[in-house]
Protein backbone atom coordinates (compact mmCIF):
# COMPACT_ATOMS: atom_id res chain seq x y z
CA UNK A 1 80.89 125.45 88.30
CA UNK A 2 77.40 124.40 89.27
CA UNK A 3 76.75 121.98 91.36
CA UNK A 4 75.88 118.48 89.52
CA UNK A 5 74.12 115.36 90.56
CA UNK A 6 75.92 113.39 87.27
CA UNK A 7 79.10 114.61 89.13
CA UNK A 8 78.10 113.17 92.20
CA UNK A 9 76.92 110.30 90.86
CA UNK A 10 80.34 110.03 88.89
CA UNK A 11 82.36 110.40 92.22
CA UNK A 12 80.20 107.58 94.13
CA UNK A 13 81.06 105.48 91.27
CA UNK A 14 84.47 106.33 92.04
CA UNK A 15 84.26 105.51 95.50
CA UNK A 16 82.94 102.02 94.39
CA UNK A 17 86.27 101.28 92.08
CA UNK A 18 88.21 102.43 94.69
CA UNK A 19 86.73 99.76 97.27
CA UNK A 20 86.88 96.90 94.54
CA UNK A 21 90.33 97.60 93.38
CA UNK A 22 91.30 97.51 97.42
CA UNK A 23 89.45 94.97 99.03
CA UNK A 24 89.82 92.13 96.45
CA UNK A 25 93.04 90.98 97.75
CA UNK A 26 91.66 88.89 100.12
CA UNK A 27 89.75 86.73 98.78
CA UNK A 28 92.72 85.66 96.25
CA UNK A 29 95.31 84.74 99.26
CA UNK A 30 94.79 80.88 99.40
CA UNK A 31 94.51 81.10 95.51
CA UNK A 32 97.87 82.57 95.48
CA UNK A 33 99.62 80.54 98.36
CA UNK A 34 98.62 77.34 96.34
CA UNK A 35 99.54 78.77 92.89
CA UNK A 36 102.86 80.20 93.48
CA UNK A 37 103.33 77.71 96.78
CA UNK A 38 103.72 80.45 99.03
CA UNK A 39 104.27 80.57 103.11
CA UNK A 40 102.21 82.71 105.34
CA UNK A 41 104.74 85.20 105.26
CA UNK A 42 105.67 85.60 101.84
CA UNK A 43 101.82 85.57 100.57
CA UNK A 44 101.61 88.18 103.68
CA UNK A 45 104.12 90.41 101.57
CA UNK A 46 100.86 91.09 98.50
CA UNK A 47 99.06 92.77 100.82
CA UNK A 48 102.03 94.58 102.67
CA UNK A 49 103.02 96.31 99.04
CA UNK A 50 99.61 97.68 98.81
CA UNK A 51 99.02 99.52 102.02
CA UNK A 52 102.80 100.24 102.27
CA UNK A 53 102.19 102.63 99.11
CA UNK A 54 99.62 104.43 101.54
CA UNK A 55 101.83 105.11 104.00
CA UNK A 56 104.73 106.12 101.08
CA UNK A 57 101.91 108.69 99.59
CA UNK A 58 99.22 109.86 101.52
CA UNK A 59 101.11 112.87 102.94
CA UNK A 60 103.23 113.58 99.29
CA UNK A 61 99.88 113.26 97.27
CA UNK A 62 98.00 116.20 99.56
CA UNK A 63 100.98 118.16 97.93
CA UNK A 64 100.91 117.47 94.98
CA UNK A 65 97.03 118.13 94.33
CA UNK A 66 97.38 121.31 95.57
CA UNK A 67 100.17 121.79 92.99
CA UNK A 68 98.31 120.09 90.24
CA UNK A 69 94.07 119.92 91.03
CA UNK A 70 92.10 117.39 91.73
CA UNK A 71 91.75 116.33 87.37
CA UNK A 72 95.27 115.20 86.91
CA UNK A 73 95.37 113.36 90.14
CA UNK A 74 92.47 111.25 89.27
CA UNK A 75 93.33 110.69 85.54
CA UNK A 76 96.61 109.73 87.55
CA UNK A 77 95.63 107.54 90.21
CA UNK A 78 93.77 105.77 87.95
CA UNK A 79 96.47 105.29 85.42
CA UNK A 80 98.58 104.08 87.30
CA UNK A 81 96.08 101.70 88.41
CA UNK A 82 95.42 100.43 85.22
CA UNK A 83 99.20 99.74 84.64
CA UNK A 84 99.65 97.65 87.82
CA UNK A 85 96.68 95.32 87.03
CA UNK A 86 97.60 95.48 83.48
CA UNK A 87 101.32 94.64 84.49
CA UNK A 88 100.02 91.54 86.49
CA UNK A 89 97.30 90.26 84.07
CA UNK A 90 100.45 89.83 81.13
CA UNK A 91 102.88 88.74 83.62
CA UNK A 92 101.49 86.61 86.77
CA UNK A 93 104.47 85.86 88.90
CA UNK A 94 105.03 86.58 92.38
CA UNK A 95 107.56 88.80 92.07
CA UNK A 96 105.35 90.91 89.57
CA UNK A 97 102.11 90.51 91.72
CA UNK A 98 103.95 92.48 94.71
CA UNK A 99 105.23 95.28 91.97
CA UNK A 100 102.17 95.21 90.59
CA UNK A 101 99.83 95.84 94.12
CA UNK A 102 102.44 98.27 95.09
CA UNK A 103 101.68 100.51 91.95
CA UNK A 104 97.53 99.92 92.26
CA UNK A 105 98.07 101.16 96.03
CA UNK A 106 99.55 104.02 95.05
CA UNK A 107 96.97 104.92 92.44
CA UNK A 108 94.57 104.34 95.20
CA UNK A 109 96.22 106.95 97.82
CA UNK A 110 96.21 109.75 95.08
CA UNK A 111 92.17 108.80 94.70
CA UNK A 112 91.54 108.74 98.39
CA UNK A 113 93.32 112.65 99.19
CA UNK A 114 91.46 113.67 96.14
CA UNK A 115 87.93 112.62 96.06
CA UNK A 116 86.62 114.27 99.37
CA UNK A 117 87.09 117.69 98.53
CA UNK A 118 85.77 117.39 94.89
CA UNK A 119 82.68 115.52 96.26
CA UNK A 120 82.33 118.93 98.73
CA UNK A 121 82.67 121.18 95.99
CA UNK A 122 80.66 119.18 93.80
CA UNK A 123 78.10 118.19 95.91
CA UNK A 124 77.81 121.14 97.94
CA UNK A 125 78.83 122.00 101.43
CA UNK A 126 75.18 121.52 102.90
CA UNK A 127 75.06 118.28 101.33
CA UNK A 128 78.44 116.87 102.30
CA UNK A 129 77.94 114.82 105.41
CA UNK A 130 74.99 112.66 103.43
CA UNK A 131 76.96 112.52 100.13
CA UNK A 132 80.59 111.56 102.25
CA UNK A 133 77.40 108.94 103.84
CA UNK A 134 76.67 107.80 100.34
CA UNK A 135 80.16 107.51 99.27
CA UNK A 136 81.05 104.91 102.37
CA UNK A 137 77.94 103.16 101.71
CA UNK A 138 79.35 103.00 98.03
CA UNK A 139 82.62 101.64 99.43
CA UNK A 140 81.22 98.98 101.43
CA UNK A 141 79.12 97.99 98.38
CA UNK A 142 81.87 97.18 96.42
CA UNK A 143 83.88 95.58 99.28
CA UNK A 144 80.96 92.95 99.71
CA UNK A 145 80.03 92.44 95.58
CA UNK A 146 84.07 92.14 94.67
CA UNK A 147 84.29 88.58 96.51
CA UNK A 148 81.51 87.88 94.65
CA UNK A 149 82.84 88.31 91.60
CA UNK A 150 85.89 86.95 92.10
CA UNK A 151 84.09 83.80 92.63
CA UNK A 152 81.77 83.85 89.58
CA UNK A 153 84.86 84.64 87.53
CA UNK A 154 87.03 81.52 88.49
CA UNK A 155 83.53 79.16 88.92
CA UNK A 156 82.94 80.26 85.16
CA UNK A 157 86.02 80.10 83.23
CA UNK A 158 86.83 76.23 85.03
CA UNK A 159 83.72 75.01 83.81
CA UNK A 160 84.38 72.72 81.00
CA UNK A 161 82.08 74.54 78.34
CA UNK A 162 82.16 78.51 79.08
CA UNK A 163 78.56 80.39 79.95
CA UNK A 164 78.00 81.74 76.09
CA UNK A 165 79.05 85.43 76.92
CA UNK A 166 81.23 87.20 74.91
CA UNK A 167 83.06 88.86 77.23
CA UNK A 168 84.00 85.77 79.21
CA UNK A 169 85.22 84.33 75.89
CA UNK A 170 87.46 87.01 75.55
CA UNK A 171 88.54 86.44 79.47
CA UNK A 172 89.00 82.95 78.98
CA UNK A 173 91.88 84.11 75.66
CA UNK A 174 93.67 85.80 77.77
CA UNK A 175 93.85 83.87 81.17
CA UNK A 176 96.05 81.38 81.85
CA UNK A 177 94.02 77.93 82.31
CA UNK A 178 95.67 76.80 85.18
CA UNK A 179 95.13 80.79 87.11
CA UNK A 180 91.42 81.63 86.71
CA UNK A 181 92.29 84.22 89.13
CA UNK A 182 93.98 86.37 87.02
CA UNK A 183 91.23 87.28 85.19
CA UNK A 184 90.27 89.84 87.95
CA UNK A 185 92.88 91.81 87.00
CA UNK A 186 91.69 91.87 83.31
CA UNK A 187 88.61 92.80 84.59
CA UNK A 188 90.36 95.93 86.88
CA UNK A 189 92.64 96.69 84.33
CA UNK A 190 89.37 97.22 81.96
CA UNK A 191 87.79 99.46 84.70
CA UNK A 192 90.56 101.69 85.54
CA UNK A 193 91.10 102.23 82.05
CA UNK A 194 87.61 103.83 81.85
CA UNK A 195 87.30 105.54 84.37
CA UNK A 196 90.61 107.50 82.68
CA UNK A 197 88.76 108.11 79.91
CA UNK A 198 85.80 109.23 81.77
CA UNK A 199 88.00 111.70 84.10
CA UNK A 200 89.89 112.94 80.43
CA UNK A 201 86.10 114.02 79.61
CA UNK A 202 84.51 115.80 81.94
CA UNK A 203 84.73 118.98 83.18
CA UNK A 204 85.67 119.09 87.03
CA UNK A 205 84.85 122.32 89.16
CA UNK A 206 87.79 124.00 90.92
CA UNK A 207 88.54 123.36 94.38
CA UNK A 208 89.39 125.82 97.51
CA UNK A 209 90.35 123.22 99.92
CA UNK A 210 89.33 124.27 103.68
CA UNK A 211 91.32 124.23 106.62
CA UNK A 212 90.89 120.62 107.24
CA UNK A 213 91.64 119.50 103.93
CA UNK A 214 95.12 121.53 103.16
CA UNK A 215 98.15 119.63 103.42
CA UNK A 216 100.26 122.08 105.53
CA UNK A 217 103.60 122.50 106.01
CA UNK A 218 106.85 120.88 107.46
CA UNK A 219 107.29 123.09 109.96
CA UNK A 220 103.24 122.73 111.10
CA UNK A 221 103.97 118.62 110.64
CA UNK A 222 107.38 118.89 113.06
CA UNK A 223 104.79 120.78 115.62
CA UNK A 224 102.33 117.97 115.28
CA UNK A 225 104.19 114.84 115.66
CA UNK A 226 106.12 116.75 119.04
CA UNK A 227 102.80 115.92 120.65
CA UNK A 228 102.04 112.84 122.72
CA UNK A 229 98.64 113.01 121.43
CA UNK A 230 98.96 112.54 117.71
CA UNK A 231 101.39 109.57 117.43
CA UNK A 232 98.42 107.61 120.15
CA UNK A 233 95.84 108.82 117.70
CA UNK A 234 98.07 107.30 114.66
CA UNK A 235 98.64 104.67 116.50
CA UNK A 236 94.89 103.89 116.59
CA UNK A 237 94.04 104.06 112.98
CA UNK A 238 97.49 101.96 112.57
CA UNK A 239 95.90 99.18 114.81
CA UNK A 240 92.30 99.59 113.35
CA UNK A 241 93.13 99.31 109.62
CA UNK A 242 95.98 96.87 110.33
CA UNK A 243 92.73 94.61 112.35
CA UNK A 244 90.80 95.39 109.60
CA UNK A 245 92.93 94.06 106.93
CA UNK A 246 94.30 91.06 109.29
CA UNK A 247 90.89 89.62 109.21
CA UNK A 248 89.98 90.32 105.73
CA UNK A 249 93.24 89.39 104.09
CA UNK A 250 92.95 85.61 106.36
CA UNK A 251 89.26 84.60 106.58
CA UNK A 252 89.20 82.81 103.85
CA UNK A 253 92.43 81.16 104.30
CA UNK A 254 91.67 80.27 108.05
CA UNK A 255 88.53 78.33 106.86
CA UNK A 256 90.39 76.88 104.70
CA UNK A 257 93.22 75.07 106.82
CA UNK A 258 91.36 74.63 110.06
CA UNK A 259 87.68 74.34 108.84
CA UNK A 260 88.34 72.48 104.85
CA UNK A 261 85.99 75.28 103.07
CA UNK A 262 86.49 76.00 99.72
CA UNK A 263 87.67 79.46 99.31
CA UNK A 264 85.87 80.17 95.89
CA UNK A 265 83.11 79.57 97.27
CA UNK A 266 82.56 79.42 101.21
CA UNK A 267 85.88 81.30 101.82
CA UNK A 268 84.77 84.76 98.96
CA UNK A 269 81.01 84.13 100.43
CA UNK A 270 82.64 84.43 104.36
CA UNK A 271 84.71 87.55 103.03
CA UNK A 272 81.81 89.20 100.95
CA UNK A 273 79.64 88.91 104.02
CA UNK A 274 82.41 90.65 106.37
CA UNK A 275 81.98 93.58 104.33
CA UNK A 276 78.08 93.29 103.87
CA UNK A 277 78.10 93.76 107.44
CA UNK A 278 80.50 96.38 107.97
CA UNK A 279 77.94 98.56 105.55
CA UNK A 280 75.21 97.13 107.77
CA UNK A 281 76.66 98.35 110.97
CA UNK A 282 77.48 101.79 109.13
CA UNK A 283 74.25 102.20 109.35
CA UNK A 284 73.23 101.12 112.55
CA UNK A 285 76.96 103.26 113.55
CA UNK A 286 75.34 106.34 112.59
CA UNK A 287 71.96 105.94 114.69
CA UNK A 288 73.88 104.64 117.90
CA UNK A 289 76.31 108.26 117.15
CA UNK A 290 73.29 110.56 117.59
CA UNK A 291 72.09 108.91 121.08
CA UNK A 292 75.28 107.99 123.03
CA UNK A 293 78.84 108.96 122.99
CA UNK A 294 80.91 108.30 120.17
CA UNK A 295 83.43 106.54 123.30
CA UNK A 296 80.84 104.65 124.64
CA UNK A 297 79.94 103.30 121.35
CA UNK A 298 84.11 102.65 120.55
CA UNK A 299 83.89 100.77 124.06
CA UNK A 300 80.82 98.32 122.89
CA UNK A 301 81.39 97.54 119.35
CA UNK A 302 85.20 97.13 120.19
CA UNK A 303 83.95 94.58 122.76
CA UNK A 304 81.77 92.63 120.56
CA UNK A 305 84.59 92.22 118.43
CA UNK A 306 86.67 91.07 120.52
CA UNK A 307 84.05 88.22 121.56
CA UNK A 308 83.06 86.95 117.86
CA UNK A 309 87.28 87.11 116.97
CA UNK A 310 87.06 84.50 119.98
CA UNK A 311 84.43 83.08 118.43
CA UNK A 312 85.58 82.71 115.07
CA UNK A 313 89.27 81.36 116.19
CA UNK A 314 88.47 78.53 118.49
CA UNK A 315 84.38 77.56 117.81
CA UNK A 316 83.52 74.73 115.43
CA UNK A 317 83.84 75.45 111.48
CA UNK A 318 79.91 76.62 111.51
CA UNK A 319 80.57 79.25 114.16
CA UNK A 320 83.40 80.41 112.65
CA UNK A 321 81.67 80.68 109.30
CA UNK A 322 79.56 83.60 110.80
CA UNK A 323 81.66 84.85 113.64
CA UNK A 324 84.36 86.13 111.44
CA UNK A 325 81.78 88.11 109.24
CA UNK A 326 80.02 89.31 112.43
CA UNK A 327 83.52 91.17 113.33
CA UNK A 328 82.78 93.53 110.31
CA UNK A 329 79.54 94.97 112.01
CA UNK A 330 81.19 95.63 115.04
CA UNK A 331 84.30 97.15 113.32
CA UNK A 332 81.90 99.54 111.29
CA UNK A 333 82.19 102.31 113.66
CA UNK A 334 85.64 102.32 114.34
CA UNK A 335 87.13 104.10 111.95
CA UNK A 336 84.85 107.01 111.96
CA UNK A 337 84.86 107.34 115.67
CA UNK A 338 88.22 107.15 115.79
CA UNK A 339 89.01 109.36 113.69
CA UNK A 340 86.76 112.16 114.83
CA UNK A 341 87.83 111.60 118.25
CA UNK A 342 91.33 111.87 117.02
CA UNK A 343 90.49 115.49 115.03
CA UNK A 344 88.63 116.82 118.16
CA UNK A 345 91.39 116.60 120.08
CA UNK A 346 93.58 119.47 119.16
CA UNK A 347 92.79 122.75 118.62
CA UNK A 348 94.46 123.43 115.20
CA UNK A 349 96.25 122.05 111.83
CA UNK A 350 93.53 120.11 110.75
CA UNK A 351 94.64 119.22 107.82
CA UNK A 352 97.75 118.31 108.45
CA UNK A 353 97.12 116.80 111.32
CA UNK A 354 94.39 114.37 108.88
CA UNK A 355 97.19 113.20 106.96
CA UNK A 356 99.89 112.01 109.39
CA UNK A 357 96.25 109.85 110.39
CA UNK A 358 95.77 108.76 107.16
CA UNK A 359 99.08 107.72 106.48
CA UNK A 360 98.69 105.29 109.80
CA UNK A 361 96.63 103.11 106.81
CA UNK A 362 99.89 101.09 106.63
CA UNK A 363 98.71 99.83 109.51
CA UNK A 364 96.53 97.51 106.58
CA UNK A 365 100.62 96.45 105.22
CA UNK A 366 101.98 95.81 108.28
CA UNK A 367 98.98 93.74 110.49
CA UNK A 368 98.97 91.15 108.05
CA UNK A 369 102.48 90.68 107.50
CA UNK A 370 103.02 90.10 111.05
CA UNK A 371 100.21 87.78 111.17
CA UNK A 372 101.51 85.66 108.35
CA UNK A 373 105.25 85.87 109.84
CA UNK A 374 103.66 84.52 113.30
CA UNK A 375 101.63 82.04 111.40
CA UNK A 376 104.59 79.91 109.71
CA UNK A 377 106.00 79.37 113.27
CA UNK A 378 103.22 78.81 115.58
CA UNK A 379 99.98 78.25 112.91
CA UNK A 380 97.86 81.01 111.46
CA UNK A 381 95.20 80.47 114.54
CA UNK A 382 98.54 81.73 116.82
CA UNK A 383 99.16 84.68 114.02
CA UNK A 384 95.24 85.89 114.51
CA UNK A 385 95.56 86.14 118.18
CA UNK A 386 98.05 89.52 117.30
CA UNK A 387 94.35 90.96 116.92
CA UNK A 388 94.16 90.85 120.73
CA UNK A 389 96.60 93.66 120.70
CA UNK A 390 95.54 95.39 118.05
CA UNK A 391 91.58 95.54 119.09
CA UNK A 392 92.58 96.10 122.15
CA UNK A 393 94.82 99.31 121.62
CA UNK A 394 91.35 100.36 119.63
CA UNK A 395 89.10 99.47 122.77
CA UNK A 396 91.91 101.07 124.94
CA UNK A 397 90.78 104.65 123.19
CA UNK A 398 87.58 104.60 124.25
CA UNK A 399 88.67 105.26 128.13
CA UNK A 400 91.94 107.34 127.48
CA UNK A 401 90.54 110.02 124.94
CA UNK A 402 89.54 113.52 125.81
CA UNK A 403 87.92 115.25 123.00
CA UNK A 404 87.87 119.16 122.77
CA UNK A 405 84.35 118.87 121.63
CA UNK A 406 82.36 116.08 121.96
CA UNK A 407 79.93 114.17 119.78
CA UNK A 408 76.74 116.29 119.80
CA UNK A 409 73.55 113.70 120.78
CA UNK A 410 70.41 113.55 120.78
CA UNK A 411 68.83 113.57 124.50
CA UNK A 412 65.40 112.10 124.66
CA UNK A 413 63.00 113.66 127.48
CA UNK A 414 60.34 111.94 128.59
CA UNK A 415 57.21 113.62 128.29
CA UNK A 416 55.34 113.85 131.61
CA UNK A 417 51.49 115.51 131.88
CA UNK A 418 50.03 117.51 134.59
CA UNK A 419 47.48 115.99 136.20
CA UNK A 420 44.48 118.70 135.86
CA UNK A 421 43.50 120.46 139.14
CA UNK A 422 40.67 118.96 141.21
């Protein structure tokens, strides 16, 4: 099949839904707590059943694709999407919520083995490391705008007179008047549903998955996990995703106890802007990548971190307003780096070796629920420090790794001119 730009375009978009339908938990947490008077821990458990479905998948669903191709598995992952936010939107109770995320996650870690090696092939190979660029950017997008939303949604169907848009009338049917919330996962359900029909429809081009995309086998897993190396690598992206989903699962509920913000409004705009400037320092990520090494840059950005989470947890409300968003741009690089560091470390079994990685994004289930369990006992505040521990295993990388091959850089010469002969 030729290579397509409306495919591209169609897999970006893809990238974006992916994000939205991930990241939006979040911003709902002190919604839910007060709604279905929740505890730390139990509220904790929502975004446990998502990630856990990672960590259940990742490795199965490379297996299956190669079995199946890359169409069924995103006609699937999105159909089952649509059935846990469908699920939820009829029934919203707690006990539904958690089936409900658990299902969505799972639709999510059949997208996420699948939509790299169809945005090669589609793409092209010479074009993959901007697309895979575009895609993140895409990601990050969608991370910062689904706050947003969430917010608009629940301002506009609590007014007393509704905005006079069709669509929200329709919302406003179907939504419980007392959870606003829920229309989110109208909204979701809506998307995922398309995006089926869009996947039924077009024509996807096949894919020979490289080296570094095959699943492997058991035996080449057994070899893998034997070595030192690859459980402190999957520990790494455990402790990054699992800091990366600590903070974004408790901003808003943080400024809420300690600081009195409104979540629908201060606490989604503190959220939205910690993924605004994770995209941000993507950017900046991939500048900093081409003139230093990639440990170097781990070291800094880790260390920055670790001084706004400081920030954030014991400054004044104002400080904490922006310190907690200014962890995202320091986070940016860290899963990259990480990861690449963690690939150019062995010699062999790429692939494989990608997906024990990617399956340490229960790190995202388990970081939270900790931090929730800590926080009925000693205060959320107490449950954030964990992130001490968890940064720091991140920052600890940066001195301990030994990379095969190196991040290639750019080396800047100063230009110096002979003086002309007297």
């Amino acid at each position: 099949m030729p290579r397509s730009s409306a495919l591209v375009g169609l897999i970006l978009l893809t990238f974006f839904v992916i994000s939205f339908l991930t990241n939006i938990i979040g911003p709902l947490i002190p919604e839910i707590i007060d709604d279905f008077g929740l505890s730390l821990r139990l509220a904790a458990l929502l975004p446990f059943a998502f990630f856990a479905a990672y960590g259940f998948f990742s490795i199965p669903a490379g297996f299956l694709i190669e079995r199946t191709g890359e169409k069924p598995a995103m006609i699937g992952g999105f159909g089952i999407a649509y059935v846990g936010a469908q699920l939820l939107a009829l029934s919203p109770t707690y006990t539904i919520a958690i089936a409900s995320l658990f299902l969505i996650g799972s639709g999510m870690a059949l997208l996420q083995v699948a939509i790299n090696p169809l945005l090669r092939v589609a793409g092209g190979e010479e074009h993959f490391a901007f697309n895979a660029t575009l895609g993140q950017l895409c990601f990050g997008l969608a991370s910062f705008a689904s706050p947003l939303v969430y917010a608009y949604l629940v301002h506009s169907l609590s007014q007393p007179e509704l905005p006079d848009l069709f669509w929200l009338k329709v919302l406003a049917r179907l939504t419980p008047p007392e959870l606003p919330w829920i229309s989110l996962y109208w909204v979701l359900a809506a998307v995922s549903l398309v995006m089926v029909a869009i996947f039924m429809a077009v024509r996807l081009p096949h894919v020979v998955r490289t080296a570094e995309e095959q699943a492997g086998t058991l035996s080449v897993y057994r070899q893998l996990l034997r070595q030192p190396i690859v459980w402190l690598f999957f520990l790494g992206i455990f402790a990054y995703v699992g800091s990366e989903q600590g903070l974004a699962n408790w901003i808003s509920e943080f400024l809420s106890r300690y600081h009195n913000y409104d979540p629908q409004t201060i606490g989604a705009q503190a959220v939205s802007a910690f993924w605004g400037f994770m995209t941000i320092g993507t950017l900046a990520g991939l500048l900093l990548l081409k003139l230093f090494d990639s440990r170097r840059v781990l070291v800094l950005f880790t260390g920055a971190a670790l001084v706004c989470l400081t920030a954030a947890l014991f400054g004044p409300g104002p400080l904490a307003r922006w310190a907690f968003p200014l962890i995202g741009l320091f986070a940016s690089v860290m899963w990259p780096v990480v990861f690449s560091l963690a690939l150019n470390s062995i010699a062999a079994h790429h692939g494989a070796f990608s997906g024990i990685l990617i399956t340490g994004i229960v790190g995202g289930a388990i970081v939270p629920l900790i931090i929730g369990t800590l926080g009925d006992f000693i205060g959320l505040r107490g449950g954030l420090c964990f992130l001490y521990l968890t940064l720091g295993y991140v920052l600890s990388i940066g001195f301990w790794a030994r990379p095969l091959i190196p991040n290639k850089t750019i080396r800047l010469r100063r230009q110096t001119t002979t003086p002309p002969s007297s």
